[in-house]
PDB file of N, CA and C in Angstrom:
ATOM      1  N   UNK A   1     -29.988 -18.530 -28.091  1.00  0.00           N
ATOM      2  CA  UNK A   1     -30.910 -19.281 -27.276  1.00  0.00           C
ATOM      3  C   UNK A   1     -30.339 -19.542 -25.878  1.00  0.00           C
ATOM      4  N   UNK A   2     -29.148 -19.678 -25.950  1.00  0.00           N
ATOM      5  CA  UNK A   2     -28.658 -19.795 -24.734  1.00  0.00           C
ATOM      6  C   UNK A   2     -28.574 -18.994 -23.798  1.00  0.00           C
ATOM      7  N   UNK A   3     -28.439 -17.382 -23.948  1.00  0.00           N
ATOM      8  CA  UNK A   3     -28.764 -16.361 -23.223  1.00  0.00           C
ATOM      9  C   UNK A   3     -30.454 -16.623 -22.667  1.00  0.00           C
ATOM     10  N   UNK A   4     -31.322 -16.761 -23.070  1.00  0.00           N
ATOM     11  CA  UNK A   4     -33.026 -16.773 -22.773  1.00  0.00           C
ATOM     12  C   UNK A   4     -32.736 -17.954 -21.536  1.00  0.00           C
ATOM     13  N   UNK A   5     -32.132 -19.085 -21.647  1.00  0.00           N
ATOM     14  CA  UNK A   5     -31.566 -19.869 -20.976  1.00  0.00           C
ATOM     15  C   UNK A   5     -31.885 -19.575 -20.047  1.00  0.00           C
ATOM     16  N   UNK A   6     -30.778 -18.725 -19.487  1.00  0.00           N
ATOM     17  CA  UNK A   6     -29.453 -18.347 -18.509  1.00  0.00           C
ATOM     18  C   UNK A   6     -30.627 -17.461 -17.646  1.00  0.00           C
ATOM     19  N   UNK A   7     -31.433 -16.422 -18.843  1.00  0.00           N
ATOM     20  CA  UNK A   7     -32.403 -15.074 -18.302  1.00  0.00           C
ATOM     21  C   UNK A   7     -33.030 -16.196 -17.151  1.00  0.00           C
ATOM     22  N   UNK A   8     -33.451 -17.023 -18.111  1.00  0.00           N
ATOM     23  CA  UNK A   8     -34.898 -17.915 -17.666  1.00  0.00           C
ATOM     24  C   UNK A   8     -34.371 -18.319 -16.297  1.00  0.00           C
ATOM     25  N   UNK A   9     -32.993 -19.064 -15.991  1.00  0.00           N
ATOM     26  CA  UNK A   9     -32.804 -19.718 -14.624  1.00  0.00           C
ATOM     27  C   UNK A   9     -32.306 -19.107 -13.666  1.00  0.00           C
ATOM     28  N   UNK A  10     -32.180 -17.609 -14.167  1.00  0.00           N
ATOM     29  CA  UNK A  10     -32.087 -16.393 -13.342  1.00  0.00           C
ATOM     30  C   UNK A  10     -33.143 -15.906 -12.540  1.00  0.00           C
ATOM     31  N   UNK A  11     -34.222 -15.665 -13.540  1.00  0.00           N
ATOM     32  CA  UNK A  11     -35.256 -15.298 -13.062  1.00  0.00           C
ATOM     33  C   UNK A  11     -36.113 -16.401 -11.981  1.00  0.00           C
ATOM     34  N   UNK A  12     -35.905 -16.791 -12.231  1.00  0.00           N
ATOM     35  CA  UNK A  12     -36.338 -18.687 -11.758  1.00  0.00           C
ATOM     36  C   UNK A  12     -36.204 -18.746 -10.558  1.00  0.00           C
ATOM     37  N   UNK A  13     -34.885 -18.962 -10.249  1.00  0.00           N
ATOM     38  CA  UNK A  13     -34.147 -18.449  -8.837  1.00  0.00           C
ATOM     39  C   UNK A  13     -34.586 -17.438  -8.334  1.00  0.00           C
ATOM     40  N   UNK A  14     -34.452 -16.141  -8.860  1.00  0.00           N
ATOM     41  CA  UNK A  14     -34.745 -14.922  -7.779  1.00  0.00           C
ATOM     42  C   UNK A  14     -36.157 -14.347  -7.445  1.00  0.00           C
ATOM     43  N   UNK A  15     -36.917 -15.153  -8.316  1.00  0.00           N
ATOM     44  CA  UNK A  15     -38.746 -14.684  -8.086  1.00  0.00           C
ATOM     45  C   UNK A  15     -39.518 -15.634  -7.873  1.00  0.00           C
ATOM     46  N   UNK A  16     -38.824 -17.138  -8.066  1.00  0.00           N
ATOM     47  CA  UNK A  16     -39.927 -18.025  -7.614  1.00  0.00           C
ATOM     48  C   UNK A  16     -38.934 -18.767  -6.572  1.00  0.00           C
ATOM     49  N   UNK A  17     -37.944 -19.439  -5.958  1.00  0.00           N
ATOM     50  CA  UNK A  17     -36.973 -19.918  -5.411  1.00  0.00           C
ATOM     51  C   UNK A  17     -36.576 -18.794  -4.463  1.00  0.00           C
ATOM     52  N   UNK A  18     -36.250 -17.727  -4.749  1.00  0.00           N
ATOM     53  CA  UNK A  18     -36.490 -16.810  -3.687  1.00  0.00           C
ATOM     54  C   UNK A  18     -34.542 -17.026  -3.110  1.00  0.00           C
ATOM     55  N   UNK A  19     -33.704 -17.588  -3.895  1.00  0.00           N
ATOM     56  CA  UNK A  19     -32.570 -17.672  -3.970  1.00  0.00           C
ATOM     57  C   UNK A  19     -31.490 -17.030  -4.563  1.00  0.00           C
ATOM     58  N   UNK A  20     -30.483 -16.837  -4.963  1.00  0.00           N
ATOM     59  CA  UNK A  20     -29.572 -16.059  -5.021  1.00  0.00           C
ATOM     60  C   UNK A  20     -28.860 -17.546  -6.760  1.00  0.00           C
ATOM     61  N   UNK A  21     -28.942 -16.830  -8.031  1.00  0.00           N
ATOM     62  CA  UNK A  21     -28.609 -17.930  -9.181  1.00  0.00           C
ATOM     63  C   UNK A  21     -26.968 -17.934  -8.844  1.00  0.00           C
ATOM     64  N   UNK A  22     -26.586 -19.184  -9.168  1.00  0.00           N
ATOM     65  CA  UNK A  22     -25.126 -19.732  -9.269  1.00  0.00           C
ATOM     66  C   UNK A  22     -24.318 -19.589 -10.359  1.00  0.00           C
ATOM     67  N   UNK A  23     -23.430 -19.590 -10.902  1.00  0.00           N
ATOM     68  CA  UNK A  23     -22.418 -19.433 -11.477  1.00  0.00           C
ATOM     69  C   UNK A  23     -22.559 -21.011 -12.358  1.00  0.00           C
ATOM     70  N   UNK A  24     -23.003 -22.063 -11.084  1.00  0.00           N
ATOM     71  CA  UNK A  24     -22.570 -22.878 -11.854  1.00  0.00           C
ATOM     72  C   UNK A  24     -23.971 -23.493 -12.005  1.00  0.00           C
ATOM     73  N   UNK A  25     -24.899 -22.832 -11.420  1.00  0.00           N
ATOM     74  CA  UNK A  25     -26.627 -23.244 -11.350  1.00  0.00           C
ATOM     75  C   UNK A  25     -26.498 -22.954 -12.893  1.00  0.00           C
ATOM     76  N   UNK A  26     -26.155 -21.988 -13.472  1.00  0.00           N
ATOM     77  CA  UNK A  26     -26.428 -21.240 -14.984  1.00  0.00           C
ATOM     78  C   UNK A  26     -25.566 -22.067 -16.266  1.00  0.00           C
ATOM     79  N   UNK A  27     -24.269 -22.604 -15.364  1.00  0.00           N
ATOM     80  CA  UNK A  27     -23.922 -23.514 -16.673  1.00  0.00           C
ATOM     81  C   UNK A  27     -25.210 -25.135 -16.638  1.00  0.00           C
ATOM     82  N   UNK A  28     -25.405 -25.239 -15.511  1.00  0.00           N
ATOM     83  CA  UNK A  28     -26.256 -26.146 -15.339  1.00  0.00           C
ATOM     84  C   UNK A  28     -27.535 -26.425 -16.141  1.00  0.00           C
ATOM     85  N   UNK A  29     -27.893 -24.938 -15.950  1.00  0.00           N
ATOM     86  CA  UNK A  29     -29.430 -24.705 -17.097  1.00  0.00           C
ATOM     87  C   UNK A  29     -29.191 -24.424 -18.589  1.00  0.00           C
ATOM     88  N   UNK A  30     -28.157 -24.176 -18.720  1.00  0.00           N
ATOM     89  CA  UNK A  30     -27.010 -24.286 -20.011  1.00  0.00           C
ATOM     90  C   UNK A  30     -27.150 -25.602 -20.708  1.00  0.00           C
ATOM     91  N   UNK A  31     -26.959 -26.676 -19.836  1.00  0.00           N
ATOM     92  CA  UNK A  31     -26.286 -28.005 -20.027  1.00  0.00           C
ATOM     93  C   UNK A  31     -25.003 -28.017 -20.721  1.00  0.00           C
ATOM     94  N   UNK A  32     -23.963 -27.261 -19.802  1.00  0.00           N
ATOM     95  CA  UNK A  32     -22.594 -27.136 -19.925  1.00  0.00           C
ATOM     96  C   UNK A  32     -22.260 -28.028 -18.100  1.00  0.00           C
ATOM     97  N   UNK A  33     -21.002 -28.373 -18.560  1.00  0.00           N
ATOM     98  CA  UNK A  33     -20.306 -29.269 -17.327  1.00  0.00           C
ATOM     99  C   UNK A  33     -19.482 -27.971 -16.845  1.00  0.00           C
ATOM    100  N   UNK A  34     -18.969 -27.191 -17.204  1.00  0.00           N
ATOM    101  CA  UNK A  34     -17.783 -26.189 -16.938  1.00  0.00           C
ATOM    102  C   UNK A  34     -18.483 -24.467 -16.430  1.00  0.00           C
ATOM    103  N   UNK A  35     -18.016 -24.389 -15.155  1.00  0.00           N
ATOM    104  CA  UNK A  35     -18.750 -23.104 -14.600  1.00  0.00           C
ATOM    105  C   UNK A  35     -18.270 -22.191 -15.413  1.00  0.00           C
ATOM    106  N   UNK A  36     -17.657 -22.227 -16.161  1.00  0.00           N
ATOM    107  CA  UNK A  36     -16.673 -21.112 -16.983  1.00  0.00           C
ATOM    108  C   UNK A  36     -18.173 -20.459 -17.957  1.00  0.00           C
ATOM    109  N   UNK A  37     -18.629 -21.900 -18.231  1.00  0.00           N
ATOM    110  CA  UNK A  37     -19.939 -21.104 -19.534  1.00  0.00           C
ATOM    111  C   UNK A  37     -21.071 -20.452 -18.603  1.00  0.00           C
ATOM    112  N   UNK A  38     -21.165 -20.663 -17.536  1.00  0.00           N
ATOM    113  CA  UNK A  38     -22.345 -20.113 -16.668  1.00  0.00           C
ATOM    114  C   UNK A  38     -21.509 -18.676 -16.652  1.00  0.00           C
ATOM    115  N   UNK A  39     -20.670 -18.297 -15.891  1.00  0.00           N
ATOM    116  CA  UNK A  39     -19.423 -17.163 -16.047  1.00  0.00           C
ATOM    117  C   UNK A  39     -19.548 -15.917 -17.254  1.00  0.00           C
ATOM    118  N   UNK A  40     -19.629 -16.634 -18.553  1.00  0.00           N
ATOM    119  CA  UNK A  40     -19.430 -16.106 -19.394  1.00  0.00           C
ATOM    120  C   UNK A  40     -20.948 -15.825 -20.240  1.00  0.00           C
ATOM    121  N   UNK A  41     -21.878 -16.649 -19.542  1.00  0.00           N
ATOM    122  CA  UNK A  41     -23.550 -16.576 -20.061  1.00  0.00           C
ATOM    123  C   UNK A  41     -23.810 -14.967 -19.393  1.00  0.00           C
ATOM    124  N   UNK A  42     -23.457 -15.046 -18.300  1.00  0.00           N
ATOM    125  CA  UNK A  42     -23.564 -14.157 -17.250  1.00  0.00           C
ATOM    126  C   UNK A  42     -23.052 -12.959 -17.237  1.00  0.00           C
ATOM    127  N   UNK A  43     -21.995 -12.582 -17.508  1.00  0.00           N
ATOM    128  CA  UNK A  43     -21.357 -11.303 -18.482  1.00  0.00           C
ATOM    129  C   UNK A  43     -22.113 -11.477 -19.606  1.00  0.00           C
ATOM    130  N   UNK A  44     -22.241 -11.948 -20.358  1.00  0.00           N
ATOM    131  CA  UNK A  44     -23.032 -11.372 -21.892  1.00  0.00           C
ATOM    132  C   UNK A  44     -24.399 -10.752 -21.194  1.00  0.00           C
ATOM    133  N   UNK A  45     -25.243 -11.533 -20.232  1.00  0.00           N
ATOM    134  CA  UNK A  45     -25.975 -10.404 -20.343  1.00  0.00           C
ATOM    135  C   UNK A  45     -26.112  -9.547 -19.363  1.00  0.00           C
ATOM    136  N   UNK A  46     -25.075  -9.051 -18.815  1.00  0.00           N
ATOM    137  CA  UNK A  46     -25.001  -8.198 -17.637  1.00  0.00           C
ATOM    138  C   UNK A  46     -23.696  -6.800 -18.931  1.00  0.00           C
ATOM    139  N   UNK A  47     -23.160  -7.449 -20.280  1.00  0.00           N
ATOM    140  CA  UNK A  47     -23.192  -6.923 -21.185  1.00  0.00           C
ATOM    141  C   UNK A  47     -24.105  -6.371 -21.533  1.00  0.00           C
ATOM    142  N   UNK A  48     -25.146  -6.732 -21.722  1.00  0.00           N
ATOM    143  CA  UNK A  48     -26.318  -6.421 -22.710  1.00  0.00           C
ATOM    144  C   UNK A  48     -27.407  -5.584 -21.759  1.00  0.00           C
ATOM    145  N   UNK A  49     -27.040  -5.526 -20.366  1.00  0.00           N
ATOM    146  CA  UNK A  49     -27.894  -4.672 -19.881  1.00  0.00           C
ATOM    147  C   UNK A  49     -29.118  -5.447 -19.420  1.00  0.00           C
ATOM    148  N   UNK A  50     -29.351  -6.925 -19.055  1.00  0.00           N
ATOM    149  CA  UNK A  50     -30.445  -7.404 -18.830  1.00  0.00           C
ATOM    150  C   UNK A  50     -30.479  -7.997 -17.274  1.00  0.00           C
ATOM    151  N   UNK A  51     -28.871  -8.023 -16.546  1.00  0.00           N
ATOM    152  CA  UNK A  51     -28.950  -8.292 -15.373  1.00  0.00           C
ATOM    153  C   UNK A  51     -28.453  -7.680 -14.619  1.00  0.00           C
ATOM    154  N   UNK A  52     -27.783  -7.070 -13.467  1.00  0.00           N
ATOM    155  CA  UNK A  52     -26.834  -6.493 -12.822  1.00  0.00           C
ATOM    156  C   UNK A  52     -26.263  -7.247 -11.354  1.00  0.00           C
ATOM    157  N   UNK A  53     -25.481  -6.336 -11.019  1.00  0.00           N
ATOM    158  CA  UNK A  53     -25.125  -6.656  -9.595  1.00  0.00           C
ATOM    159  C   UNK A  53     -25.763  -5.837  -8.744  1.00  0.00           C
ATOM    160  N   UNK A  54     -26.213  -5.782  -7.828  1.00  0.00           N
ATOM    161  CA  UNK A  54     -26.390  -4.694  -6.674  1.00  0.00           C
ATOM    162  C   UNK A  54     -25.048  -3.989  -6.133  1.00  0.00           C
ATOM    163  N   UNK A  55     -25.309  -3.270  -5.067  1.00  0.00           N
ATOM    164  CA  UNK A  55     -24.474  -2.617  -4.386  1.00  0.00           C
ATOM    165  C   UNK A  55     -23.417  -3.569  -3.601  1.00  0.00           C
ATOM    166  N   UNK A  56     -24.357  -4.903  -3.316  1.00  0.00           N
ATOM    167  CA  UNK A  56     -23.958  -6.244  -2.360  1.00  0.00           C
ATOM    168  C   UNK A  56     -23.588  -7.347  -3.035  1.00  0.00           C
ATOM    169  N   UNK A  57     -23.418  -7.443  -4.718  1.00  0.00           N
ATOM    170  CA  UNK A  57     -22.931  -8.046  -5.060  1.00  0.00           C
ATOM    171  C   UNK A  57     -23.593  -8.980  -5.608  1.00  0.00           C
ATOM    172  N   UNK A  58     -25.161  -8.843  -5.386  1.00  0.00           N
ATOM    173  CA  UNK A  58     -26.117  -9.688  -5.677  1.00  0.00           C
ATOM    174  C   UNK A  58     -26.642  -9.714  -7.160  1.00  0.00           C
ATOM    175  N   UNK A  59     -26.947 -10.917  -8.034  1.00  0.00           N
ATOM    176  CA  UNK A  59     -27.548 -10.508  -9.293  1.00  0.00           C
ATOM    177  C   UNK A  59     -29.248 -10.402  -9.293  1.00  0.00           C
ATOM    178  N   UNK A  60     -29.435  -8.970 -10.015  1.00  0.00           N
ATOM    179  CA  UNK A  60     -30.791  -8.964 -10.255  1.00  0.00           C
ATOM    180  C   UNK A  60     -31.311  -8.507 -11.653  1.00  0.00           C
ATOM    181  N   UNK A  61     -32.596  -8.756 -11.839  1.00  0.00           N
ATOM    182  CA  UNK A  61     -32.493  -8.176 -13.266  1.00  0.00           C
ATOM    183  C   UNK A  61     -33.286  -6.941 -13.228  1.00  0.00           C
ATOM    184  N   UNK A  62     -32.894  -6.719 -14.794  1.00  0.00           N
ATOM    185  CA  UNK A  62     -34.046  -5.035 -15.029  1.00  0.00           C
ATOM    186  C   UNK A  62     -35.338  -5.244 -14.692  1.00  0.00           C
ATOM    187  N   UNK A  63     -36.056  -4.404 -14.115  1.00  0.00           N
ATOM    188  CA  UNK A  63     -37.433  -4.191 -14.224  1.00  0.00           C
ATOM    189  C   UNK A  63     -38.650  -4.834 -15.074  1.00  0.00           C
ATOM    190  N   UNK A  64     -38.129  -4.095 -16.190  1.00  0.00           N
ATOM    191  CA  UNK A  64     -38.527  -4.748 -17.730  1.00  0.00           C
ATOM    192  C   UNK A  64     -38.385  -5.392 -18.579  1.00  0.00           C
ATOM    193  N   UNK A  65     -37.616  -6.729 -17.572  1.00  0.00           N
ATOM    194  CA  UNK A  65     -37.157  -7.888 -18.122  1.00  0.00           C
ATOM    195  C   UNK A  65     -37.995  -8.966 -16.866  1.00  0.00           C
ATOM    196  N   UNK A  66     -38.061  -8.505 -16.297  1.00  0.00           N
ATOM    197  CA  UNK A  66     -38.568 -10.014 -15.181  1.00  0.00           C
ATOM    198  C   UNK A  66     -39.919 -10.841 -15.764  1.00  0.00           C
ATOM    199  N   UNK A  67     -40.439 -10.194 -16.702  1.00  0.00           N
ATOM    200  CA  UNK A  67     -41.529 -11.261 -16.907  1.00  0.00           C
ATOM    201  C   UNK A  67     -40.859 -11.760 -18.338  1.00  0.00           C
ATOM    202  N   UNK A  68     -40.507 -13.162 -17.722  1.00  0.00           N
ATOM    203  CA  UNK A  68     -39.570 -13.734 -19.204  1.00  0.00           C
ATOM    204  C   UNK A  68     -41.083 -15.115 -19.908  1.00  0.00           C
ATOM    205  N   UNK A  69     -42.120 -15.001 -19.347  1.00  0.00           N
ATOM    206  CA  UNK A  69     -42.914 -15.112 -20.209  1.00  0.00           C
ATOM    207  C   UNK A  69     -43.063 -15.037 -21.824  1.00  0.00           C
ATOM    208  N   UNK A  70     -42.617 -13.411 -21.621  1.00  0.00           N
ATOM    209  CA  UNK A  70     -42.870 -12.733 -22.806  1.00  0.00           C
ATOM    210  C   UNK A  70     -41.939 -13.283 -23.871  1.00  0.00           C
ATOM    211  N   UNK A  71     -41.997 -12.986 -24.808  1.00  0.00           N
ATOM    212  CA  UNK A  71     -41.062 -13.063 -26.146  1.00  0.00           C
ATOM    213  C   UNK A  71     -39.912 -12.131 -25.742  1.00  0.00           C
ATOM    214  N   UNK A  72     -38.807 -12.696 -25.639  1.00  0.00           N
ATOM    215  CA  UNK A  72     -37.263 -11.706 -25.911  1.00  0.00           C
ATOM    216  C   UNK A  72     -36.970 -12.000 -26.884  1.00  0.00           C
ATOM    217  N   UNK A  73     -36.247 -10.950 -27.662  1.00  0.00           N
ATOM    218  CA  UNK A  73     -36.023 -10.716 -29.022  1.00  0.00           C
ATOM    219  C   UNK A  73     -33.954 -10.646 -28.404  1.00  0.00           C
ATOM    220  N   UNK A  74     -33.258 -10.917 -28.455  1.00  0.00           N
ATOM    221  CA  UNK A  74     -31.934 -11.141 -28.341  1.00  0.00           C
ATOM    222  C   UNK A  74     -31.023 -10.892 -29.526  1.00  0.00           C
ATOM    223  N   UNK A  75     -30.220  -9.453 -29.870  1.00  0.00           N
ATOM    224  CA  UNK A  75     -30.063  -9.463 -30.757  1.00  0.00           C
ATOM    225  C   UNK A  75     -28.037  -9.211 -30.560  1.00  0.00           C
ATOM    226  N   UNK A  76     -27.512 -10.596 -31.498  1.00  0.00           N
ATOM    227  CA  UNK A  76     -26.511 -10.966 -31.919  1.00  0.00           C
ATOM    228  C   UNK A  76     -25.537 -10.060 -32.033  1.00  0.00           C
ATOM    229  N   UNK A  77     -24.881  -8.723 -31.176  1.00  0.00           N
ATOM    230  CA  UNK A  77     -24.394  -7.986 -32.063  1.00  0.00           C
ATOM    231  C   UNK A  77     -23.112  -7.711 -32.752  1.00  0.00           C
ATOM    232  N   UNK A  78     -22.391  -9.251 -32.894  1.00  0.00           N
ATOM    233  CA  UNK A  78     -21.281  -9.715 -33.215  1.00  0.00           C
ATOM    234  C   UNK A  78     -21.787  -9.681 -34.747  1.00  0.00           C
ATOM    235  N   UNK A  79     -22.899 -10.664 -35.084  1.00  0.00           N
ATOM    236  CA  UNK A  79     -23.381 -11.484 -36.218  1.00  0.00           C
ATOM    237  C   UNK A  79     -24.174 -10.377 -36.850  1.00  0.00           C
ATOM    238  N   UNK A  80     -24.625  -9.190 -36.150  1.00  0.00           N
ATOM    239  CA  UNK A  80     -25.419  -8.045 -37.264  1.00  0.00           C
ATOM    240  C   UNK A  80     -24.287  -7.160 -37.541  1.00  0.00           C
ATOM    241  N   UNK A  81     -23.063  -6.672 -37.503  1.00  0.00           N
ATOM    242  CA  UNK A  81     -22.804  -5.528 -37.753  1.00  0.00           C
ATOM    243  C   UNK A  81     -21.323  -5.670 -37.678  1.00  0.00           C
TER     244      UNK A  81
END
């Protein structure tokens, strides 16, 4: 749940805020005190293929992830296999 989180205050920022998400904006939407969990929200899903960096260093997400409307299905792949 905490990844959908992280998607959610990502997306948040870069399509309606029109801003650039924080490190520590993401532990924030977390409700973690420590930028370390925003850090590490942020690699898992730039792991998982749902956000990236640009060329400039900037985070954006896939295509076919920006409408977080939808149902994400997030799958564990520590806990399946």
């Amino acid at each position: 749940m905490d990844e959908f989180k992280a998607l959610k205050y990502i997306h948040h920022c870069i399509y309606h805020d029109n801003k650039q998400p924080t490190v520590r904006g993401i532990a924030q939407a977390l409700e973690r005190r420590s930028s370390r969990s925003g850090f590490r929200a942020l690699n898992l899903l730039m792991k998982r293929g749902l956000v990236y960096r640009d060329e400039n260093g900037y985070i954006c997400m896939r295509e076919d992830v920006t409408d977080c409307s939808a149902k994400l299905v997030i799958i564990d792949k520590e806990a399946s296999g």
